[in-house]
PDB file of N, CA and C in Angstrom:
ATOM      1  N   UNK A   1      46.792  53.846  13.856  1.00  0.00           N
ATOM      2  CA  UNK A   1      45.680  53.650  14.745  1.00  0.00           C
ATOM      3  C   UNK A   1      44.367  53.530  13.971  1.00  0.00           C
ATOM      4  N   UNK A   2      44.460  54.242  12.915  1.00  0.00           N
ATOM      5  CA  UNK A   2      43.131  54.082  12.103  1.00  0.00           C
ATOM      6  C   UNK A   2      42.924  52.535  11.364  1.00  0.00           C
ATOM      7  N   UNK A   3      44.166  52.841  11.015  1.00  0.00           N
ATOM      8  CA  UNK A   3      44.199  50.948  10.268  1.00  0.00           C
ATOM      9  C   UNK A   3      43.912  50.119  11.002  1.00  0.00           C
ATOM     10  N   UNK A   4      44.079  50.350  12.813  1.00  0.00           N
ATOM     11  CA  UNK A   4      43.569  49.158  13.534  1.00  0.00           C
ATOM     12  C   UNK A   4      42.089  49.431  13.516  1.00  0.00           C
ATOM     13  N   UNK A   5      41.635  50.484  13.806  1.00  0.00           N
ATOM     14  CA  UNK A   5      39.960  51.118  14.300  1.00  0.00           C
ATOM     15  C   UNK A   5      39.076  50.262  12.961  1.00  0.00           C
ATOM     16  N   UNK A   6      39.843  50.152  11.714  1.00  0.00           N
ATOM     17  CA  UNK A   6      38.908  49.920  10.371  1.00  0.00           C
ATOM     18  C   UNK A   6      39.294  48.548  10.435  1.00  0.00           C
ATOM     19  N   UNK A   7      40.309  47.539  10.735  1.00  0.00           N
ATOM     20  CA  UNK A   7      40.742  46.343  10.880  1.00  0.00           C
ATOM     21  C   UNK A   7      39.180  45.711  12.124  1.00  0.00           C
ATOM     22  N   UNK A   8      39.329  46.308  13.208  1.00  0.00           N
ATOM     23  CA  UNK A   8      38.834  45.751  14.258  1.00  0.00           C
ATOM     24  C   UNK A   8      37.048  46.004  13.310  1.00  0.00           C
ATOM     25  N   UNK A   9      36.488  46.884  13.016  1.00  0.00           N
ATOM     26  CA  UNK A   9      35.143  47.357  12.081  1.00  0.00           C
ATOM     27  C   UNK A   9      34.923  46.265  11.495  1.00  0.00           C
ATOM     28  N   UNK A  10      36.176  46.070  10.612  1.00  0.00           N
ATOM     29  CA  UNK A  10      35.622  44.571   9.538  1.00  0.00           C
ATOM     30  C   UNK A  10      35.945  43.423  10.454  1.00  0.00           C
ATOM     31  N   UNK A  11      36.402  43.512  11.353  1.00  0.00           N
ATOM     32  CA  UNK A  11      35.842  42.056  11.742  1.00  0.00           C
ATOM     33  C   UNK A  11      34.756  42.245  12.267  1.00  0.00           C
ATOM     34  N   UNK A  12      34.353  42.902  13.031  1.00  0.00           N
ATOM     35  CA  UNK A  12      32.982  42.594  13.751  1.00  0.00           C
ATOM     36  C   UNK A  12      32.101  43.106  12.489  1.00  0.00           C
ATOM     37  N   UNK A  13      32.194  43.484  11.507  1.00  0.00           N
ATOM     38  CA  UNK A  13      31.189  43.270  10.531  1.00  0.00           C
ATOM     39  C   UNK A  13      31.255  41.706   9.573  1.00  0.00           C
ATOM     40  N   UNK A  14      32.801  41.183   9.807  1.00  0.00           N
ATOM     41  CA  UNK A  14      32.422  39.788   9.262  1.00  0.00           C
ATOM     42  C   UNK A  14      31.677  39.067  10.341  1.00  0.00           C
ATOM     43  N   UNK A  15      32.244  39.101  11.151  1.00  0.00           N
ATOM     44  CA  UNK A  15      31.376  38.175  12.962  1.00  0.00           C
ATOM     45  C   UNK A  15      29.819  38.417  12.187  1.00  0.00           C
ATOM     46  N   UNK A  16      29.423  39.340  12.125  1.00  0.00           N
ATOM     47  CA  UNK A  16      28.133  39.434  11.947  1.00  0.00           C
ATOM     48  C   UNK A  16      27.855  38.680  10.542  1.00  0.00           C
ATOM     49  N   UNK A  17      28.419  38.924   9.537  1.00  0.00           N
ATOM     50  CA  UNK A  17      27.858  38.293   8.368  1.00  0.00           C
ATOM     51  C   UNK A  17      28.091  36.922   8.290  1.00  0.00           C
ATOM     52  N   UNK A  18      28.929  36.222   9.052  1.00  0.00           N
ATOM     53  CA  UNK A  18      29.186  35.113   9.443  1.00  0.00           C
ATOM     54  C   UNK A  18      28.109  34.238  10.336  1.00  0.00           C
ATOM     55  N   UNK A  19      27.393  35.008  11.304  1.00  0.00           N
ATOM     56  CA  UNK A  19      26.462  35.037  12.225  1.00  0.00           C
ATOM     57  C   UNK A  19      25.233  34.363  11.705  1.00  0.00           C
ATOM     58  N   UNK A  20      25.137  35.593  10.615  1.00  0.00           N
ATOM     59  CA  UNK A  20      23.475  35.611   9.710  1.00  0.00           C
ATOM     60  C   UNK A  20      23.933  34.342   8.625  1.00  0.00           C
ATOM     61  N   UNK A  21      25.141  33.806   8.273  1.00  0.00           N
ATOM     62  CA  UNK A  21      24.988  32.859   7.843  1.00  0.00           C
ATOM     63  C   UNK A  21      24.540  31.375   7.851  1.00  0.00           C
ATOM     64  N   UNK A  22      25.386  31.251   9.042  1.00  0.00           N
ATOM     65  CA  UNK A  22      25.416  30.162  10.232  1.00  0.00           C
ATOM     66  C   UNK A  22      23.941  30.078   9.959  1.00  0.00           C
ATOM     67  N   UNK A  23      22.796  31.584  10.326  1.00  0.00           N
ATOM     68  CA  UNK A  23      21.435  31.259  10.971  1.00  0.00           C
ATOM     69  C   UNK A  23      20.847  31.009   9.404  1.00  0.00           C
ATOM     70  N   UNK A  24      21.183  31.518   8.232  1.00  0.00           N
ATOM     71  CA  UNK A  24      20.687  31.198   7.292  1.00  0.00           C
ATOM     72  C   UNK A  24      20.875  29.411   7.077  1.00  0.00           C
ATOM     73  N   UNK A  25      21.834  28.924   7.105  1.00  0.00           N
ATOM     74  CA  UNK A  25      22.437  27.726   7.222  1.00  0.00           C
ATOM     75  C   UNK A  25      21.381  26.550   7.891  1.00  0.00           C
ATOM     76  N   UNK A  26      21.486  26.969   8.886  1.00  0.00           N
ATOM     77  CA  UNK A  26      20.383  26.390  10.290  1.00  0.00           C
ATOM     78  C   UNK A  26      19.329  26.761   9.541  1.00  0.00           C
ATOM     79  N   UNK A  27      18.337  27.810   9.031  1.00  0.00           N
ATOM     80  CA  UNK A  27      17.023  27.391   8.854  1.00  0.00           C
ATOM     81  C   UNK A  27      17.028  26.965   7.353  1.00  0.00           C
ATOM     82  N   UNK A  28      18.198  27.073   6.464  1.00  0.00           N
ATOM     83  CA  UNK A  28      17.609  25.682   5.397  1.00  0.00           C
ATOM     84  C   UNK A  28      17.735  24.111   5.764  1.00  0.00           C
ATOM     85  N   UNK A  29      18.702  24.276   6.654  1.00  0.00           N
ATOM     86  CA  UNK A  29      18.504  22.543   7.287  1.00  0.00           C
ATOM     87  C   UNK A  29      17.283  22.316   7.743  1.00  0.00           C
ATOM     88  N   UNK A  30      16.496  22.535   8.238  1.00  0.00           N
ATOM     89  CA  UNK A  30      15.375  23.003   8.959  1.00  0.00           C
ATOM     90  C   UNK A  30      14.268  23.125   7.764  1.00  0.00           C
ATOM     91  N   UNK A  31      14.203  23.638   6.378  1.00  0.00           N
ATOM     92  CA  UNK A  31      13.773  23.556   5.256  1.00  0.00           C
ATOM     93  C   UNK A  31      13.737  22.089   4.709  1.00  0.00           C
ATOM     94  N   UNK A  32      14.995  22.180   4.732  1.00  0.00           N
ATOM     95  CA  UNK A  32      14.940  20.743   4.049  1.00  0.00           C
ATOM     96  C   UNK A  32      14.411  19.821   4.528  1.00  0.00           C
ATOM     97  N   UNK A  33      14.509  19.382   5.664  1.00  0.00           N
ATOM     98  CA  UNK A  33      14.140  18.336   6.949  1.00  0.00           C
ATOM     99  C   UNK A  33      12.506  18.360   6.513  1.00  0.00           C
ATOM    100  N   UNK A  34      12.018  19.232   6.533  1.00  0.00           N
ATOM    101  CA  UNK A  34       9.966  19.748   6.346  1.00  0.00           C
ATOM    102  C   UNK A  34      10.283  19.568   5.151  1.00  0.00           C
ATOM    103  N   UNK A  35      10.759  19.954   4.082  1.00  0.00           N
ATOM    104  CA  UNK A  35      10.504  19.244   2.868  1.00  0.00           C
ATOM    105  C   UNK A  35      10.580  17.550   2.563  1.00  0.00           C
ATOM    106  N   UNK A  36      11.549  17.261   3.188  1.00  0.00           N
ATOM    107  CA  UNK A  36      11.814  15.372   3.182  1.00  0.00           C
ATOM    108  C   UNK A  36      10.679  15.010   3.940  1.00  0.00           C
ATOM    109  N   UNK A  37      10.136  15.454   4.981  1.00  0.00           N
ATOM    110  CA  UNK A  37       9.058  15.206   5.667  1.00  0.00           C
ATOM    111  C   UNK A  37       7.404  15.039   4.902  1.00  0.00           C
ATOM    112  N   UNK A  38       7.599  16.456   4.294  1.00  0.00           N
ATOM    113  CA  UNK A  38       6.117  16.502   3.525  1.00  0.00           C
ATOM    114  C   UNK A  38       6.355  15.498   2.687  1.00  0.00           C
ATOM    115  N   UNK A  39       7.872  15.330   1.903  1.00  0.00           N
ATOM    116  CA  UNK A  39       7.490  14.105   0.660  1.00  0.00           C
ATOM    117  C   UNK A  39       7.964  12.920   1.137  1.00  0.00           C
ATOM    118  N   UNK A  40       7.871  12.686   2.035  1.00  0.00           N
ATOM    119  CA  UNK A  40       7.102  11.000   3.246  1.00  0.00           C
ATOM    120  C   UNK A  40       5.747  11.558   2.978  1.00  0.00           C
ATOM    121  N   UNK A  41       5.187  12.304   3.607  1.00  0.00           N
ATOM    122  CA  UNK A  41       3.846  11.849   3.658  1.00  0.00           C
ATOM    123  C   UNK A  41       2.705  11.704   2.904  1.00  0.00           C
ATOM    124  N   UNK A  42       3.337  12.468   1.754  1.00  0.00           N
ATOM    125  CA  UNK A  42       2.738  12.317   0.194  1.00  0.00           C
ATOM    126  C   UNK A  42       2.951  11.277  -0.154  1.00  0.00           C
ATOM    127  N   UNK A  43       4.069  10.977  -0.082  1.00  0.00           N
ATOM    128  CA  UNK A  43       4.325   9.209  -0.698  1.00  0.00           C
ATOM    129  C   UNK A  43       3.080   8.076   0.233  1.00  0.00           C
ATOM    130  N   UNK A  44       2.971   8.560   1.629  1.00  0.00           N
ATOM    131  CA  UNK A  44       1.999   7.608   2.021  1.00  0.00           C
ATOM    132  C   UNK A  44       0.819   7.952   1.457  1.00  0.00           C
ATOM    133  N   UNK A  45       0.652   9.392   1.152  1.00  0.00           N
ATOM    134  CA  UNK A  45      -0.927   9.936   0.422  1.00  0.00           C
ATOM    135  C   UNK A  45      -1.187   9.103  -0.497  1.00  0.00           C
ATOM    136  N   UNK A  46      -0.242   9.440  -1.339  1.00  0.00           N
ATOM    137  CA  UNK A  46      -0.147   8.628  -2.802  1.00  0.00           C
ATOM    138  C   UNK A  46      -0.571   7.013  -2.328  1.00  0.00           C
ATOM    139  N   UNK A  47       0.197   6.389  -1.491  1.00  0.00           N
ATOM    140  CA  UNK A  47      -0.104   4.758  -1.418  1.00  0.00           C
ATOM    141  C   UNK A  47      -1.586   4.773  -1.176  1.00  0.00           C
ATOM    142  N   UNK A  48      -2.089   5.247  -0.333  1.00  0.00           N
ATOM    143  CA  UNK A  48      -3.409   5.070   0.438  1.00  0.00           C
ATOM    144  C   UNK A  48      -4.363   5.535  -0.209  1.00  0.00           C
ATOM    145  N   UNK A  49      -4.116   6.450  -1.203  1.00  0.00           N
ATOM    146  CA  UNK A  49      -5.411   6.906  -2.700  1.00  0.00           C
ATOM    147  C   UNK A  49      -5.220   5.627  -3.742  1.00  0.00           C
ATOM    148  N   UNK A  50      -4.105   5.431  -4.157  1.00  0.00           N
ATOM    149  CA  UNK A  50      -4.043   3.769  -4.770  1.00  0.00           C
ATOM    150  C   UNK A  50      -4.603   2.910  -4.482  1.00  0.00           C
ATOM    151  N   UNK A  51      -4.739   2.379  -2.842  1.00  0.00           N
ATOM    152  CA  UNK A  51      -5.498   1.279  -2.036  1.00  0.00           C
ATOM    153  C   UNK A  51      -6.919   2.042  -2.564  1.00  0.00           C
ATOM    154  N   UNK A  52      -7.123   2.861  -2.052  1.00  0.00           N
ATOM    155  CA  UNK A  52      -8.730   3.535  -2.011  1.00  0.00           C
ATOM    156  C   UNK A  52      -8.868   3.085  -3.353  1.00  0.00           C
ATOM    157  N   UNK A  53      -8.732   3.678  -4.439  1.00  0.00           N
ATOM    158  CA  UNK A  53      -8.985   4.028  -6.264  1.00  0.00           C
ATOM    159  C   UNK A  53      -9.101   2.125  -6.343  1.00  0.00           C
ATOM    160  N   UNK A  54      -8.638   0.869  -5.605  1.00  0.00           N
ATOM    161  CA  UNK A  54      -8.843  -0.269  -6.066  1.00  0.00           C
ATOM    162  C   UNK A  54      -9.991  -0.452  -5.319  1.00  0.00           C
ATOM    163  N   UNK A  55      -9.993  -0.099  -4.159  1.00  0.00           N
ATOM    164  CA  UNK A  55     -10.987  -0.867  -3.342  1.00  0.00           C
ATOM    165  C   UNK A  55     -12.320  -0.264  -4.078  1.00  0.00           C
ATOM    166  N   UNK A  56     -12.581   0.824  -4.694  1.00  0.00           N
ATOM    167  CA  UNK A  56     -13.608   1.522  -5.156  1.00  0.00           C
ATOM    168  C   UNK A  56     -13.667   0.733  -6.657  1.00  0.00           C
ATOM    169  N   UNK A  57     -12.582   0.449  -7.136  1.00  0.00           N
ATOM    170  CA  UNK A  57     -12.544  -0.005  -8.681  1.00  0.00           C
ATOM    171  C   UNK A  57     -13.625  -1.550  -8.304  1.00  0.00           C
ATOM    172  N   UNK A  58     -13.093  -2.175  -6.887  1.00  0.00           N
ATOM    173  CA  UNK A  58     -13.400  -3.909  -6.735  1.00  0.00           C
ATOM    174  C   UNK A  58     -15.439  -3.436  -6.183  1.00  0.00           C
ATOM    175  N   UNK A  59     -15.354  -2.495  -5.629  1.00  0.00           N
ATOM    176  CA  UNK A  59     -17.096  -2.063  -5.310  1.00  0.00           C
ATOM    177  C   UNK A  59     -17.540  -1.963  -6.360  1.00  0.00           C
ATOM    178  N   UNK A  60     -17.076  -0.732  -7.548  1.00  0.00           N
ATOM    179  CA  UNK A  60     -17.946  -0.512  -8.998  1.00  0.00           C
ATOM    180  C   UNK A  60     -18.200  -1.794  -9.599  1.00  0.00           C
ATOM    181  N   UNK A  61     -17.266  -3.224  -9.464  1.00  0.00           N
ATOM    182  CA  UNK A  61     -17.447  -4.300 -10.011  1.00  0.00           C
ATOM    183  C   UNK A  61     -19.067  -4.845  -9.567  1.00  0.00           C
ATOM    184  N   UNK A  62     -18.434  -4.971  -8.463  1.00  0.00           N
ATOM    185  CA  UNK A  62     -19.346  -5.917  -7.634  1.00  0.00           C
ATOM    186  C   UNK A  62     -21.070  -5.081  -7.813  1.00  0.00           C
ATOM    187  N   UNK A  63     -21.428  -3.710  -7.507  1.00  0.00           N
ATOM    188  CA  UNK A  63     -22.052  -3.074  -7.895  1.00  0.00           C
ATOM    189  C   UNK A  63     -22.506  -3.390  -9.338  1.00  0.00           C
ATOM    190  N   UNK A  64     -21.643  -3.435 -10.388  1.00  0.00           N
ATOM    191  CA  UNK A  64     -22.413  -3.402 -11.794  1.00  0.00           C
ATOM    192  C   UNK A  64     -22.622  -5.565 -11.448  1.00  0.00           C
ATOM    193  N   UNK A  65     -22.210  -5.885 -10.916  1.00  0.00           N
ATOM    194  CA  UNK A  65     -22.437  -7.838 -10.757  1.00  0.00           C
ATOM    195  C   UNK A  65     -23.852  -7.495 -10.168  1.00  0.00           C
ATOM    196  N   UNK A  66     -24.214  -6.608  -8.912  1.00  0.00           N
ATOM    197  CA  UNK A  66     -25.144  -6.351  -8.187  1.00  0.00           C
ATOM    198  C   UNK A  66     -26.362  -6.582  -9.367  1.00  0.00           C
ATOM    199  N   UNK A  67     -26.236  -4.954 -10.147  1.00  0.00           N
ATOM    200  CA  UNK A  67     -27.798  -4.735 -11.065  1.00  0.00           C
ATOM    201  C   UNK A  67     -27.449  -5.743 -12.109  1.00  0.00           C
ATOM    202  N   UNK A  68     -26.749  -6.363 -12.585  1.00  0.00           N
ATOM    203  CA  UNK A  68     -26.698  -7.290 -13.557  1.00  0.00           C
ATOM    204  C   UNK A  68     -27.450  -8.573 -13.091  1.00  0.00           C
ATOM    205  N   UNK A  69     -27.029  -8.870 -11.879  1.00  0.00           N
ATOM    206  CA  UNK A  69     -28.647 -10.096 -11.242  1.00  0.00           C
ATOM    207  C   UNK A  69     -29.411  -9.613 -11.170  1.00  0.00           C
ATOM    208  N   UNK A  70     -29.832  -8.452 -10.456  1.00  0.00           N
ATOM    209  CA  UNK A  70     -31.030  -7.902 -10.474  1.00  0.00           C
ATOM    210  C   UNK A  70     -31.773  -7.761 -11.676  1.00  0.00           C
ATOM    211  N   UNK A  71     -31.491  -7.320 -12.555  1.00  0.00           N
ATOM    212  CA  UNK A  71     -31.920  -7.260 -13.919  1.00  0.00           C
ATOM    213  C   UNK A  71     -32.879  -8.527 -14.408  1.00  0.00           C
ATOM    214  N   UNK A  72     -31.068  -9.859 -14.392  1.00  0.00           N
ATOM    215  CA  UNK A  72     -31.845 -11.400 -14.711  1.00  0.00           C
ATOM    216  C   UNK A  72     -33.019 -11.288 -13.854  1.00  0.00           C
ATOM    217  N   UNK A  73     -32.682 -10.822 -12.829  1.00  0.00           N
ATOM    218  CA  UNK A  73     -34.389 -11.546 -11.787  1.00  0.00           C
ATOM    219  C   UNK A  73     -35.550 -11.038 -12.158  1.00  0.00           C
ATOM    220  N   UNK A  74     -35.202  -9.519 -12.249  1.00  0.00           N
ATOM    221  CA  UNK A  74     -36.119  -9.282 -13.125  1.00  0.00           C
ATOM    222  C   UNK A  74     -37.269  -9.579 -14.154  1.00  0.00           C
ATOM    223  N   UNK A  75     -35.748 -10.178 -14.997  1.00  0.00           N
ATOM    224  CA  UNK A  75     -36.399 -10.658 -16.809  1.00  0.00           C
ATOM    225  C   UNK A  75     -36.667 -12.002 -16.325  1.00  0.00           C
ATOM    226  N   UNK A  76     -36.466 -12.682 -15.415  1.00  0.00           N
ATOM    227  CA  UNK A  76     -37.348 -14.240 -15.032  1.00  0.00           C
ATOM    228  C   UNK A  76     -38.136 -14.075 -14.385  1.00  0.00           C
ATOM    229  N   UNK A  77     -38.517 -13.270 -13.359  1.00  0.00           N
ATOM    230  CA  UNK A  77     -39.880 -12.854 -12.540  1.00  0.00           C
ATOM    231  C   UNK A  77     -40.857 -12.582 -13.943  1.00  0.00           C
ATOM    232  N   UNK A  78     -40.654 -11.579 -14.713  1.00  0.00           N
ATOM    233  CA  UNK A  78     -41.500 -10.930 -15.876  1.00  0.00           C
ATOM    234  C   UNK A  78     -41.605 -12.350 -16.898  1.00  0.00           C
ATOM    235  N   UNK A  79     -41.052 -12.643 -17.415  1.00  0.00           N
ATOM    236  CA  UNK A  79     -40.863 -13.987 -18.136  1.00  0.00           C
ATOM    237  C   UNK A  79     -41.528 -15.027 -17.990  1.00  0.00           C
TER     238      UNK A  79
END
């Protein structure tokens, strides 16, 4: 009778460790999913600081083209 009382114990102590697995299980799926997620949206971060870093690279141009006439007009107004 005891061998059943300690038989029936460990199972409902595996049920349980089985339980907390399952739920461990479920919230790394759930981990992972928010991790694949955040690195989507970094990858779009990343694209859209690239676009930005050119569109700013094609302004600094145009900007230094800007005072570079200004300058000539300058030195031909003075001239």
């Amino acid at each position: 009778m005891a061998a059943l009382k300690l038989n029936e114990d460990f199972a409902e102590k595996l049920d349980l460790v089985l339980a907390r697995l399952c739920s461990l299980d479920t919230k790394m799926e759930e981990l992972n999913n928010t991790v694949i997620s955040l690195q989507s949206k970094i990858s779009l971060l990343e694209i859209d600081i690239d676009s930005l870093k050119g569109k700013q690279k094609n302004l600094d141009e145009k900007f230094t083209h800007i005072e570079t006439n200004f300058a000539l007009v300058d030195e031909h107004k003075q001239g």
